[in-house]
C-alpha atoms as a PDB file:
ATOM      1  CA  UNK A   1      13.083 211.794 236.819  1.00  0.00           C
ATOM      2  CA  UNK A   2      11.147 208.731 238.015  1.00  0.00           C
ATOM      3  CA  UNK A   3       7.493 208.492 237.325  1.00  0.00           C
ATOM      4  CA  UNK A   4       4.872 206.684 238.763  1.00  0.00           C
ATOM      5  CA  UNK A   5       3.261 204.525 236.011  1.00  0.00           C
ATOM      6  CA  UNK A   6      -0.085 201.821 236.482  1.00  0.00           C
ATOM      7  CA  UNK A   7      -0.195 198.924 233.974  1.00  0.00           C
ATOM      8  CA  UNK A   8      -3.749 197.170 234.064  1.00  0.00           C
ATOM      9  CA  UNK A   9      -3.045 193.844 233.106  1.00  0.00           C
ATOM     10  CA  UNK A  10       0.671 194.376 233.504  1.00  0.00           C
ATOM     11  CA  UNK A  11       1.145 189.746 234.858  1.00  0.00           C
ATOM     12  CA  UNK A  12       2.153 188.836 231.317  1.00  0.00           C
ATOM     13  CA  UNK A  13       2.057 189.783 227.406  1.00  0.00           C
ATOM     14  CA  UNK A  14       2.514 193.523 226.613  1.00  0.00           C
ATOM     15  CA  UNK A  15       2.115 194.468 229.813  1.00  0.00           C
ATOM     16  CA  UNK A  16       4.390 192.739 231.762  1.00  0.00           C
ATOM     17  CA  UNK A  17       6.969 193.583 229.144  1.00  0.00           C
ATOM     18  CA  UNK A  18       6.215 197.193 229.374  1.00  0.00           C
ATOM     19  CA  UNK A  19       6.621 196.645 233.172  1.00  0.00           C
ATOM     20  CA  UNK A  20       9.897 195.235 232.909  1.00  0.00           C
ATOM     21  CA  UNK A  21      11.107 198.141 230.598  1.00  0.00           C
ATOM     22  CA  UNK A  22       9.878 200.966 232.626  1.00  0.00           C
ATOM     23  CA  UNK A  23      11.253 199.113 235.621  1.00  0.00           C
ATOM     24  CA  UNK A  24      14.305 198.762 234.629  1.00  0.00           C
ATOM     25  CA  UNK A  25      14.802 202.588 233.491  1.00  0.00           C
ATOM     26  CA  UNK A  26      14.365 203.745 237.094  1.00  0.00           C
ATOM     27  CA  UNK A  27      10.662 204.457 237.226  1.00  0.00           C
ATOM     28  CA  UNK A  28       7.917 203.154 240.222  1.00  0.00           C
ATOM     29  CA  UNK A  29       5.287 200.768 238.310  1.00  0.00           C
ATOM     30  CA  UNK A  30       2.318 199.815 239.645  1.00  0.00           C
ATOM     31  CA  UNK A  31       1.481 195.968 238.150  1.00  0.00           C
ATOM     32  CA  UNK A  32      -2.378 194.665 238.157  1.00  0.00           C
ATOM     33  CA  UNK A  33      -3.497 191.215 237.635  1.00  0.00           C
ATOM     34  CA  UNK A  34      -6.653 189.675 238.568  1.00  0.00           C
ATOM     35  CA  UNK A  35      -4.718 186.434 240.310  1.00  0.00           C
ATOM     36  CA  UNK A  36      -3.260 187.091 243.410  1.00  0.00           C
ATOM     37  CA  UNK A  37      -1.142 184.298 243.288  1.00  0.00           C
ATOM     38  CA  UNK A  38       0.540 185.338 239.832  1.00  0.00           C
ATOM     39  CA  UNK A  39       0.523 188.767 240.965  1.00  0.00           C
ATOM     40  CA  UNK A  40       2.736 188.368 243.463  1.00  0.00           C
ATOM     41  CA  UNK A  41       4.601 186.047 241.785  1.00  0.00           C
ATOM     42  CA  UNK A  42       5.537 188.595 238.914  1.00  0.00           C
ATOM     43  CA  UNK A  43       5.871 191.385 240.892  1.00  0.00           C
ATOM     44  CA  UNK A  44       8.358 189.698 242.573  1.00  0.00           C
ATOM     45  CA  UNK A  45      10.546 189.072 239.617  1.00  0.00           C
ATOM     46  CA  UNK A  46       9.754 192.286 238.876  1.00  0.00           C
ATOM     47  CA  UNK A  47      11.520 193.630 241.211  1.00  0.00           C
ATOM     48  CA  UNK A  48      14.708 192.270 240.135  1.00  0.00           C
ATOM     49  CA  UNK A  49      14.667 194.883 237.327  1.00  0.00           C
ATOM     50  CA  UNK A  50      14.636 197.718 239.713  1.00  0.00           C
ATOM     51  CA  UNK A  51      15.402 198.761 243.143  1.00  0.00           C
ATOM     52  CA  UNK A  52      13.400 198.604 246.423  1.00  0.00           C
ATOM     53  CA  UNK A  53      10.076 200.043 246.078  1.00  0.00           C
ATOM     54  CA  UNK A  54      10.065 199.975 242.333  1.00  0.00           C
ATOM     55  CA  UNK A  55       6.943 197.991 242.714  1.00  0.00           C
ATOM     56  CA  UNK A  56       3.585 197.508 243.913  1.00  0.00           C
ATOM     57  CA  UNK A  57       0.653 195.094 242.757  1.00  0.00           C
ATOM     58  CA  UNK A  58      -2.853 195.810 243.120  1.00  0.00           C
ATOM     59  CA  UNK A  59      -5.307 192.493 242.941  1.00  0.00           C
ATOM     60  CA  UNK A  60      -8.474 193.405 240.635  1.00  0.00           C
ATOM     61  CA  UNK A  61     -11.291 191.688 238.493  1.00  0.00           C
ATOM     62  CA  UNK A  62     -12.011 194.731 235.640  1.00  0.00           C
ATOM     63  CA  UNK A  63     -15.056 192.697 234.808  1.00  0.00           C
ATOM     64  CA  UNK A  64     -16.668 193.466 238.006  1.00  0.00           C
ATOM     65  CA  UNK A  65     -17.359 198.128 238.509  1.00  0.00           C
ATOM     66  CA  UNK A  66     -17.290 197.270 242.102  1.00  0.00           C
ATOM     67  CA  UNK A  67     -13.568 196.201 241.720  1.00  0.00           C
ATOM     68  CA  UNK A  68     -13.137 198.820 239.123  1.00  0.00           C
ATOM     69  CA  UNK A  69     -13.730 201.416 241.890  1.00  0.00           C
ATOM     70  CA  UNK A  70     -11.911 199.901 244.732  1.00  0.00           C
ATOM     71  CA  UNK A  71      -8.664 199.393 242.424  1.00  0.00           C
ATOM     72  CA  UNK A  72      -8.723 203.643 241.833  1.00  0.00           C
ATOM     73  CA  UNK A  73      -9.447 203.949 246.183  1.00  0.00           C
ATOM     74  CA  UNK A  74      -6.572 201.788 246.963  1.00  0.00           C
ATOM     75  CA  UNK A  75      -4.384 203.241 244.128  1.00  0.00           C
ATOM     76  CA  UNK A  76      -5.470 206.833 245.694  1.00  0.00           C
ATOM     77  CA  UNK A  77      -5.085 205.677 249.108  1.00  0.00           C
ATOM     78  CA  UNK A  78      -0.999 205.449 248.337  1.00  0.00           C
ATOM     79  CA  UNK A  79      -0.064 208.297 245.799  1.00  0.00           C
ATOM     80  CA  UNK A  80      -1.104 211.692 245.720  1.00  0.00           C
ATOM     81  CA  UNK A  81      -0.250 211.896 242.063  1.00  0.00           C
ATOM     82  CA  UNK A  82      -0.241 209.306 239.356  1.00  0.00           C
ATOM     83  CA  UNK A  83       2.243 210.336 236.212  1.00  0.00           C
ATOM     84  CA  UNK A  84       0.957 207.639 233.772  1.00  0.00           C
ATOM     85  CA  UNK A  85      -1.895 205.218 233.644  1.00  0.00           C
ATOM     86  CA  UNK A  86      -1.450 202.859 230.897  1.00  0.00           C
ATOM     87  CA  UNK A  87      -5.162 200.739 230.186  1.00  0.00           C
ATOM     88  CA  UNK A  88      -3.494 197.610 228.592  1.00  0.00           C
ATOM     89  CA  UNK A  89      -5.862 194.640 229.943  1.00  0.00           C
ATOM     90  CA  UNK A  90      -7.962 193.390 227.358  1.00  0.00           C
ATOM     91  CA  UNK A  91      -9.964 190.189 226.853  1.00  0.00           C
ATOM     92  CA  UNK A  92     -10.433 188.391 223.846  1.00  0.00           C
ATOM     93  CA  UNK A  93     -11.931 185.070 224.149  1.00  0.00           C
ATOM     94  CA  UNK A  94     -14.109 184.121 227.049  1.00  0.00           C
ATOM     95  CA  UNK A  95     -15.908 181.001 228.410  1.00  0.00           C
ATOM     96  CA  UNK A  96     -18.500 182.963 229.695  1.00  0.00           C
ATOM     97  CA  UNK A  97     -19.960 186.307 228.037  1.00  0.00           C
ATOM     98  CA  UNK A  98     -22.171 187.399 230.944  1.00  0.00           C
ATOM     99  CA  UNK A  99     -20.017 189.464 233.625  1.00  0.00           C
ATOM    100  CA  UNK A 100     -20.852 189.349 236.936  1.00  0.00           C
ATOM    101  CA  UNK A 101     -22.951 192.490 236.545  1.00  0.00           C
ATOM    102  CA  UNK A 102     -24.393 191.521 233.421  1.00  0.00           C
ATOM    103  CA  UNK A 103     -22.349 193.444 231.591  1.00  0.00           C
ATOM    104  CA  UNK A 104     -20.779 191.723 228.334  1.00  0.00           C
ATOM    105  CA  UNK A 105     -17.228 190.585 229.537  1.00  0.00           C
ATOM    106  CA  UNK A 106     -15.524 191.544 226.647  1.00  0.00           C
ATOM    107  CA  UNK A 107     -17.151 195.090 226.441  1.00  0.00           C
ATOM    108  CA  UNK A 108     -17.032 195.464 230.593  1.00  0.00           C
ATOM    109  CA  UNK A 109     -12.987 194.521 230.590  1.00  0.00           C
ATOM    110  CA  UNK A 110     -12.224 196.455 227.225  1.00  0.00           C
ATOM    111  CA  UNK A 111     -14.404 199.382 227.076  1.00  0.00           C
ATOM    112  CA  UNK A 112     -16.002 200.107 230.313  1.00  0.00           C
ATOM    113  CA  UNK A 113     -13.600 199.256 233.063  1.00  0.00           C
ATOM    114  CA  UNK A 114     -10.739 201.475 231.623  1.00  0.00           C
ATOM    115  CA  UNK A 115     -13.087 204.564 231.804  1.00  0.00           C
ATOM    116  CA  UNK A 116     -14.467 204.296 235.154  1.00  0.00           C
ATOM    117  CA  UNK A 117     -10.614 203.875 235.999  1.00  0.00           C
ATOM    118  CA  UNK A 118      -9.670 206.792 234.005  1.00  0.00           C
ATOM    119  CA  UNK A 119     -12.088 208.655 235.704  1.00  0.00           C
ATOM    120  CA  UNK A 120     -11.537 207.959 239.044  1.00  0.00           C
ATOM    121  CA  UNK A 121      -7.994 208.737 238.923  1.00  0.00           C
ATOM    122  CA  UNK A 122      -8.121 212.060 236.613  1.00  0.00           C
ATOM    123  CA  UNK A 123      -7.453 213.949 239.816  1.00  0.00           C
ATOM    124  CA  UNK A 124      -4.217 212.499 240.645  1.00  0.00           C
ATOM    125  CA  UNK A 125      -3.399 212.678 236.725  1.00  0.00           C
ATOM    126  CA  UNK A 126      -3.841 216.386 236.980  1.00  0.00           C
ATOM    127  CA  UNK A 127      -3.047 218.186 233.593  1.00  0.00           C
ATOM    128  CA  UNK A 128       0.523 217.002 233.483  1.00  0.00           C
ATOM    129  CA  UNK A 129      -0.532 213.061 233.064  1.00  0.00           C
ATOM    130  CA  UNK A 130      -1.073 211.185 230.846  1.00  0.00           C
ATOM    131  CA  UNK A 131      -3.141 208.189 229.251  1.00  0.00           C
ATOM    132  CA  UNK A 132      -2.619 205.306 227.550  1.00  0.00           C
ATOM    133  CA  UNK A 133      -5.284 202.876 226.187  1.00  0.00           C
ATOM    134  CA  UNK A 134      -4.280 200.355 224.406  1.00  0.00           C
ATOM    135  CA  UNK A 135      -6.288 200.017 221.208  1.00  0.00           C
ATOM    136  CA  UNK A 136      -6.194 197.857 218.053  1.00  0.00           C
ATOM    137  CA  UNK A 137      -5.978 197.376 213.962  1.00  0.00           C
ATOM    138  CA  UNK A 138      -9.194 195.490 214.593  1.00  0.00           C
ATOM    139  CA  UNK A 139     -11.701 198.081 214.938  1.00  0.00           C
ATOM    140  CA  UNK A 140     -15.481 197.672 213.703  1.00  0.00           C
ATOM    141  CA  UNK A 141     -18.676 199.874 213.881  1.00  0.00           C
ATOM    142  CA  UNK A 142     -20.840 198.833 216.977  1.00  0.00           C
ATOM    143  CA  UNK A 143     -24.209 199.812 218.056  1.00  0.00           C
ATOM    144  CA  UNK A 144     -23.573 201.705 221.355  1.00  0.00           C
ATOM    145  CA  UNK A 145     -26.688 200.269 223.033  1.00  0.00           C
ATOM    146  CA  UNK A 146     -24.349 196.921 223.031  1.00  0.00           C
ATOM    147  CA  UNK A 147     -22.311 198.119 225.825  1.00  0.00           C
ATOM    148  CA  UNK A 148     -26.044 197.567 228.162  1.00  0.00           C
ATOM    149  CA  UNK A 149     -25.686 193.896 228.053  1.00  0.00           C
ATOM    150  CA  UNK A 150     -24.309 190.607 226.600  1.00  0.00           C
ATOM    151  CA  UNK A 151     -23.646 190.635 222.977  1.00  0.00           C
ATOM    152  CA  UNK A 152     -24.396 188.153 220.734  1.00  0.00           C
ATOM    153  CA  UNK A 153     -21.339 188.804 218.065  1.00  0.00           C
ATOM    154  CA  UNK A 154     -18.715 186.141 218.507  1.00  0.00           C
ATOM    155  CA  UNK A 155     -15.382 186.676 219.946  1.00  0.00           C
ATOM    156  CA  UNK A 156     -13.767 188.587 217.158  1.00  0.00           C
ATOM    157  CA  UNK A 157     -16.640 191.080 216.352  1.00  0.00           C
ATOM    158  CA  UNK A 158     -16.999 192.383 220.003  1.00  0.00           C
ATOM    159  CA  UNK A 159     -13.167 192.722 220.435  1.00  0.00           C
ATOM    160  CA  UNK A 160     -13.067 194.494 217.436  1.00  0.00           C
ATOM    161  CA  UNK A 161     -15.798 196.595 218.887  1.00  0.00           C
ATOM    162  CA  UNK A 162     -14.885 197.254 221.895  1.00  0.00           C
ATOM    163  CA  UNK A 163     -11.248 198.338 220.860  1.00  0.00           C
ATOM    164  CA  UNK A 164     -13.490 201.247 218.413  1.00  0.00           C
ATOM    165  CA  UNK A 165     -15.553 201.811 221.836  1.00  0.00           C
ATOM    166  CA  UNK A 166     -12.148 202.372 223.712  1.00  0.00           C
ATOM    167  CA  UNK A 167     -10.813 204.576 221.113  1.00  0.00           C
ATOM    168  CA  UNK A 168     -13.583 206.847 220.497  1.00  0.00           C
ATOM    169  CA  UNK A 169     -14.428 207.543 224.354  1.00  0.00           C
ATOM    170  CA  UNK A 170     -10.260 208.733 224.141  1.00  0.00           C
ATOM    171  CA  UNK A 171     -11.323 211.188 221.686  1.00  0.00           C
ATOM    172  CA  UNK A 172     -14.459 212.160 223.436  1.00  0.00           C
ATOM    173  CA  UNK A 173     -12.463 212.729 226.875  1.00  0.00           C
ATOM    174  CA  UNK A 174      -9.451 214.297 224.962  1.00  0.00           C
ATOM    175  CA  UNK A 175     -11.522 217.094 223.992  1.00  0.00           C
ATOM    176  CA  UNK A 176     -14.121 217.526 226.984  1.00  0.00           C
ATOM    177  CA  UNK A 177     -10.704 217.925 228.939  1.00  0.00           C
ATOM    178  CA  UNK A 178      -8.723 219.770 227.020  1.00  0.00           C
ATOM    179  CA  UNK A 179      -5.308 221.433 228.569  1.00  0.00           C
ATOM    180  CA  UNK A 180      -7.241 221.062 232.150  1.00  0.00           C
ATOM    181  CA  UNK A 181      -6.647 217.112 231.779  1.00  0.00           C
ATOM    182  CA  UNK A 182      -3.820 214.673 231.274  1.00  0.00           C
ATOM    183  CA  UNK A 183      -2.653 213.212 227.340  1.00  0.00           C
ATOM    184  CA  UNK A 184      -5.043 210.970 226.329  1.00  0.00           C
ATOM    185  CA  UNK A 185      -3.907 208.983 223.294  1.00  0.00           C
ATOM    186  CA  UNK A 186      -5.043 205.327 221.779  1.00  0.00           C
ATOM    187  CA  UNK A 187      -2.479 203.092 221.057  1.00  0.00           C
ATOM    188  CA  UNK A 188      -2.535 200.324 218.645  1.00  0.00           C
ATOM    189  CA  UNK A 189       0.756 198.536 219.261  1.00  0.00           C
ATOM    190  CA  UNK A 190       1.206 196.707 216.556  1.00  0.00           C
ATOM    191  CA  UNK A 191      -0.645 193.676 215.025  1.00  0.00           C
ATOM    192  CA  UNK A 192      -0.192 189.626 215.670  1.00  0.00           C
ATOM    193  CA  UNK A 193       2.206 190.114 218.625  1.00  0.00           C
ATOM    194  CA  UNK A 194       3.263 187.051 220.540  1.00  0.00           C
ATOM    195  CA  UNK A 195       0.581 187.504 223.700  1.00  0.00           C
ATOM    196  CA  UNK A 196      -1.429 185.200 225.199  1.00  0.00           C
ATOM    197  CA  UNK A 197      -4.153 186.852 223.384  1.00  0.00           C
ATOM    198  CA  UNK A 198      -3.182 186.125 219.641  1.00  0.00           C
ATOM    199  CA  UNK A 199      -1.811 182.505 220.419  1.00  0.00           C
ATOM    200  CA  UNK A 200      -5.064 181.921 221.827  1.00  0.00           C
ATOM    201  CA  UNK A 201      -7.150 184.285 218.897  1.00  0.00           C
ATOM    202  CA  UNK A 202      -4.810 182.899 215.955  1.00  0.00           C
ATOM    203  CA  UNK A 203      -3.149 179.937 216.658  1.00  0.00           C
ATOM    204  CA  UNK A 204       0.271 181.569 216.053  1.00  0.00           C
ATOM    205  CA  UNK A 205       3.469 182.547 217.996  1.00  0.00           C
ATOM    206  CA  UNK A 206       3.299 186.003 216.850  1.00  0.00           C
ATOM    207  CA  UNK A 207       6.076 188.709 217.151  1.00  0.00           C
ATOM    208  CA  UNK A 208       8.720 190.068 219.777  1.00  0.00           C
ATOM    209  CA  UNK A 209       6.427 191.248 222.580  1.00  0.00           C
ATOM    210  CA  UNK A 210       9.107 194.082 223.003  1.00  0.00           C
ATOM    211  CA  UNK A 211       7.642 195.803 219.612  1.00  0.00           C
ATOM    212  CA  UNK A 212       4.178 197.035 221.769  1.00  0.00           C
ATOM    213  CA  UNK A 213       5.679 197.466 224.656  1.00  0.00           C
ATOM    214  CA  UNK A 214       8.421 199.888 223.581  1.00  0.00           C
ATOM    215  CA  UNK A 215       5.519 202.088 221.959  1.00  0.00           C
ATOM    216  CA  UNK A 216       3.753 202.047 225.488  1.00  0.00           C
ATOM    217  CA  UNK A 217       7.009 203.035 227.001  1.00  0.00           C
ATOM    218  CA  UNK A 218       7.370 205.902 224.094  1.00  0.00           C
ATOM    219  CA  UNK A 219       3.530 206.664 224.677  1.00  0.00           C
ATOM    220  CA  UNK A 220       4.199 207.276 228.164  1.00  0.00           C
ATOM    221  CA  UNK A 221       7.079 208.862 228.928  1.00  0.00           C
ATOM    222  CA  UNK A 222       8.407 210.503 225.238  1.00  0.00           C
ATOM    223  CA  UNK A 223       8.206 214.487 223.730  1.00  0.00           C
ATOM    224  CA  UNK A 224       6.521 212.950 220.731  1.00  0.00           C
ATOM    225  CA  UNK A 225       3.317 212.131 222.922  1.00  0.00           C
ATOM    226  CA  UNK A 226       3.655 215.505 225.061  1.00  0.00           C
ATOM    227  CA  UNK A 227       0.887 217.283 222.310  1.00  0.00           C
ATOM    228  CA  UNK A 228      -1.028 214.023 221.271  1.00  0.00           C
ATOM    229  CA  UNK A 229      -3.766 214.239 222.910  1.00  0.00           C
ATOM    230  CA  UNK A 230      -6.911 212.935 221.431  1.00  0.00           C
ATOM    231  CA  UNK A 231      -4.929 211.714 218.838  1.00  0.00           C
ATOM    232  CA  UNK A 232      -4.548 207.728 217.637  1.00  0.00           C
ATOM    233  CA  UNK A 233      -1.177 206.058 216.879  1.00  0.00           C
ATOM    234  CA  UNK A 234      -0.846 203.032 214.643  1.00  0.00           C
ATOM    235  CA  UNK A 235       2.358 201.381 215.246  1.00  0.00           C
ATOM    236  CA  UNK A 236       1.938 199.255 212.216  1.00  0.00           C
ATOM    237  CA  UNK A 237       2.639 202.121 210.184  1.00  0.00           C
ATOM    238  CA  UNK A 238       4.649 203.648 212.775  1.00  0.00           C
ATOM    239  CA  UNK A 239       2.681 206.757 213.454  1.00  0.00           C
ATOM    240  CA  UNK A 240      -0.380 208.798 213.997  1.00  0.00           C
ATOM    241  CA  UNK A 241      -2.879 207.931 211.919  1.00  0.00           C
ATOM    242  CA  UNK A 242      -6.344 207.596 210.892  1.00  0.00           C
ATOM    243  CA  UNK A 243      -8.538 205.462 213.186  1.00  0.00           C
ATOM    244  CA  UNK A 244     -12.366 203.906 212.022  1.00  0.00           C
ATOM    245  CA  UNK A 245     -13.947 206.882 210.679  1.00  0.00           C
ATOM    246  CA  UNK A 246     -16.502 206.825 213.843  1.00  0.00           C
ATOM    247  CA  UNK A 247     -13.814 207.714 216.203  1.00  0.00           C
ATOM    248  CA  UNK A 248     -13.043 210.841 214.017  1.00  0.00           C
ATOM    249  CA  UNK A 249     -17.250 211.958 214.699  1.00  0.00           C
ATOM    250  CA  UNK A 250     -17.788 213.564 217.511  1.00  0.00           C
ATOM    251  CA  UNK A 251     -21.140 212.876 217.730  1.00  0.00           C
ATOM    252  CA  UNK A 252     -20.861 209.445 217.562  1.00  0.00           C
ATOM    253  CA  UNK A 253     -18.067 209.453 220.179  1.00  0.00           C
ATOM    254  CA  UNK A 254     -20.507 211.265 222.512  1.00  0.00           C
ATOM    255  CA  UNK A 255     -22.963 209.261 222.305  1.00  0.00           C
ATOM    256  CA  UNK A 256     -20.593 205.986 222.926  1.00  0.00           C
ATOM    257  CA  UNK A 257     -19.664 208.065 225.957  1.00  0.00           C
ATOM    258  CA  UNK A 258     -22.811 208.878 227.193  1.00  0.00           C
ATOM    259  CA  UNK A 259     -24.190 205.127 227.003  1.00  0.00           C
ATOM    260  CA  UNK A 260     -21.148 203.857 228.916  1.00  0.00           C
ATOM    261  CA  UNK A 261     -22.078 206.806 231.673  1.00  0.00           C
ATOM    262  CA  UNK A 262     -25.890 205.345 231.760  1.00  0.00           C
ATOM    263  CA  UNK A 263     -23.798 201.976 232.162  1.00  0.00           C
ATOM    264  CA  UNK A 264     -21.940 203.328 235.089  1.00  0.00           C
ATOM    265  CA  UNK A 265     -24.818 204.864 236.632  1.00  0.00           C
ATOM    266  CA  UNK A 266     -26.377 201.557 237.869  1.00  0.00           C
ATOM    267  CA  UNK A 267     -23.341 200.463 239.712  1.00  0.00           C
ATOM    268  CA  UNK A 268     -22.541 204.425 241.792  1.00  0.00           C
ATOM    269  CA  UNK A 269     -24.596 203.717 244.182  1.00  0.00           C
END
């Protein structure tokens, strides 16, 4: 049966390669970028994979809450029901650390945007949905009170931060939804792949993109996922695993998840 699946971030690396799978097996996928001119670009090859109407792009900046919000309207504004949303844009290195709404980029693009878009579009997720975010090996304790403003670790600390952030608010809305709300499950898809991201982290080539995206296709669509809610998978091991120990405490998670709600709180008006 075809889904309807959004990719954030879905105009190269993982994402577009998920795209092109998912694409190609039938389904409707809904491709972001934050270029309009490469957007339309890709979704037009894109659409090679699949037949008419297998795609639609969506033009967003997920530094910026305001564009955050309009991205869930216009998705909204088309489908009454959304089967997957898969949270794969990340940042890693940045020439400027102060968003637009003086937010940290890296935390704003990583942690924040992907909630505010997860919560916008839980009602056309329903309980039969599911959830994606795309997480990472890298994972290091962070002060919560970071996610206010611009942080002053370098490059590698905050993304390492940021991908904890993004896996503990998972937990934290896995279990605050419970079987009323769609799968949510973190996703590390495998270390040193060959995105833009590593060759620009690293240095390095990296491996077959098709390794992470396969595990976003099995995230999405696959019986193994159907009870995982909540739950992290490491695809360097090849299963569920342990994440940081913070994303296993509740308490902490909350409290991650009620600073990025303070966050949010400036911007709903």
């Amino acid at each position: 049966m075809q889904k309807t699946i959004l990719i954030t971030g879905s105009t190269d690396g993982i994402g577009l390669e998920t795209a092109k799978m998912l694409i190609a097996e039938g389904h409707k996928v809904l491709v972001h970028g934050r270029n309009k001119t490469k957007l339309e670009r890709v979704a037009g090859e894109l659409s090679r994979f699949g037949g008419a109407g297998s795609v639609e792009s969506y033009v967003s900046d997920l530094s910026i809450m305001a564009e955050v919000v309009r991205l869930a309207a216009e998705v909204a504004e088309k489908h009454d029901s959304l089967d997957v949303l898969i949270n794969n844009a990340g940042v890693y290195r940045v020439s400027a650390t102060a968003s637009p709404d003086t937010l940290d980029v890296r935390f704003a693009v990583n942690t924040i945007a992907p909630y505010l878009l997860t919560k916008k579009l839980l009602p056309l997720l329903g309980g039969s949905g599911r959830v994606v975010n795309l997480s990472s090996a890298a994972q290091a304790p962070l002060n919560p009170q970071d996610l206010n403003g611009v942080s002053a670790h370098n490059d590698g600390m905050a993304y390492a931060q940021s991908k904890l952030a993004l896996t503990m608010w998972s937990a934290a809305m896995a279990d605050s939804l419970g079987a009323d709300g769609p799968v949510v499950v973190a996703v590390n898809p495998a270390s040193m792949l060959g995105s833009k991201m590593v060759k620009e982290a690293y240095g390095v080539d990296g491996a077959d993109l098709r390794i992470g995206a396969d595990i976003l296709r099995r995230a999405a669509l696959s019986d193994e996922f159907a009870a995982a809610s909540g739950k992290y998978f490491d695809n360097d091991s090849g299963r569920f695993s342990s994440p940081h120990p913070d994303a296993s405490n509740p308490q902490k998670c909350a409290e991650v998840v009620s600073v990025i709600e303070n966050v949010l709180a400036r911007f709903s008006n």
